[in-house]
Protein backbone atom coordinates (compact mmCIF):
# COMPACT_ATOMS: atom_id res chain seq x y z
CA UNK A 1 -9.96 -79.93 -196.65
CA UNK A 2 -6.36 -80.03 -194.58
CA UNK A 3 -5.07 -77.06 -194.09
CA UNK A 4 -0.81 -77.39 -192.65
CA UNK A 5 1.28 -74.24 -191.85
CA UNK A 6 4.52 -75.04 -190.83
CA UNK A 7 6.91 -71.88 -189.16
CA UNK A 8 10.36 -72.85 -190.71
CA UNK A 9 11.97 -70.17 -189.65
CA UNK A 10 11.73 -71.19 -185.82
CA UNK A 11 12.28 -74.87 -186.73
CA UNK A 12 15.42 -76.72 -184.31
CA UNK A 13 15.50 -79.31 -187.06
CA UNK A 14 14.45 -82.07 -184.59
CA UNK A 15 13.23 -84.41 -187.73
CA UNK A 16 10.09 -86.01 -185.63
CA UNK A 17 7.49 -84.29 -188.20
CA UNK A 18 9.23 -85.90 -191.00
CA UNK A 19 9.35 -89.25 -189.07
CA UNK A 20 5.55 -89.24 -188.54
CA UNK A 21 4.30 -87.46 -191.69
CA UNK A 22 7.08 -88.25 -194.59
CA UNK A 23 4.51 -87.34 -197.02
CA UNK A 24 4.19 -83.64 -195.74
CA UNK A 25 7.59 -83.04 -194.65
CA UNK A 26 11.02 -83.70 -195.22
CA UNK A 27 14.65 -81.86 -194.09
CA UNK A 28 16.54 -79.20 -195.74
CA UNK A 29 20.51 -80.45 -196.84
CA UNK A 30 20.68 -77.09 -196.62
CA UNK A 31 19.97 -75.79 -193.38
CA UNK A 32 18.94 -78.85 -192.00
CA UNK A 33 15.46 -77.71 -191.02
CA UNK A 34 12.15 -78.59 -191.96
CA UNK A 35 10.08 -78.38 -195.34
CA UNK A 36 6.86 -78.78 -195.56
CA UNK A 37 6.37 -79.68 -199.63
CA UNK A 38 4.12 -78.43 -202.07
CA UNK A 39 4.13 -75.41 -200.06
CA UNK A 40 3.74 -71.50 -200.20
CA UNK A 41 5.42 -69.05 -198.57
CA UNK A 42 3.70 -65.84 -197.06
CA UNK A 43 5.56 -63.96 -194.33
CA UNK A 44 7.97 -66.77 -193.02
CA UNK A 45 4.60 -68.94 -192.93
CA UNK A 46 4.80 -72.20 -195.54
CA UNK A 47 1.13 -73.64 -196.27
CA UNK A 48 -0.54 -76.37 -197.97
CA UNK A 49 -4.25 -76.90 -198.77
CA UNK A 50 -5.09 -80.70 -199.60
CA UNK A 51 -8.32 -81.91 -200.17
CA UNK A 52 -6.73 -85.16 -199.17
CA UNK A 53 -8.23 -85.70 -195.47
CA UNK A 54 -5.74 -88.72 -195.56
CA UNK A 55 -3.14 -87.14 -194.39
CA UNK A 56 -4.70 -85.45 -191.25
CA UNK A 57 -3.76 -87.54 -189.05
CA UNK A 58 0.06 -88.01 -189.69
CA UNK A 59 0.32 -84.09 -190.01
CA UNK A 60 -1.57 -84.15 -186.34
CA UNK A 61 0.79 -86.66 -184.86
CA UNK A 62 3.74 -84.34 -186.29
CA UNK A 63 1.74 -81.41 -184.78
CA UNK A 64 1.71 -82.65 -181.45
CA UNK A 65 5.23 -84.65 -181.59
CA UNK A 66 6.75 -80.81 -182.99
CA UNK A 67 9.12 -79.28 -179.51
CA UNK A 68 8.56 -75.69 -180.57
CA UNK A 69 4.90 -76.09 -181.37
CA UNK A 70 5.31 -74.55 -185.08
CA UNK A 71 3.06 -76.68 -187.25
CA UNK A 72 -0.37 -75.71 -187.21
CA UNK A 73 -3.02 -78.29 -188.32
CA UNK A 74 -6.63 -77.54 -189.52
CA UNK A 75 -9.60 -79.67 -190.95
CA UNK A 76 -11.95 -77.39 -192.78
């Protein structure tokens, strides 16, 4: 299992986890910052569970490519 936690709240809207994981992420017209989809919200945090081990690797190039360091990646 993937677990992704993304910290939106401290996001600069720099668009390189969307670039490297398009499937996870994508930007707010809003606020122009980023959303991680499919996810829930607990305390500013947004997380997904995905049984999908597919798409650990984009979500760890986003992880590491991320300037403020707020996407956390996990395999379970």
């Amino acid at each position: 299992m993937v677990v992704i936690t993304l910290q939106r709240n401290k996001c600069i809207g720099c668009n390189y986890c969307v670039e490297l994981a398009p499937a996870q992420f994508q930007m707010s017209k809003k606020d122009g910052k980023s959303v991680l989809l499919h996810a829930t919200e607990k305390k500013g945090f947004y997380t997904i569970k995905s049984y999908d081990d597919s798409i650990f690797e984009a979500s760890s190039e986003a992880k590491k490519a991320c300037p403020v360091k707020i996407i956390e990646v996990k395999q379970v």
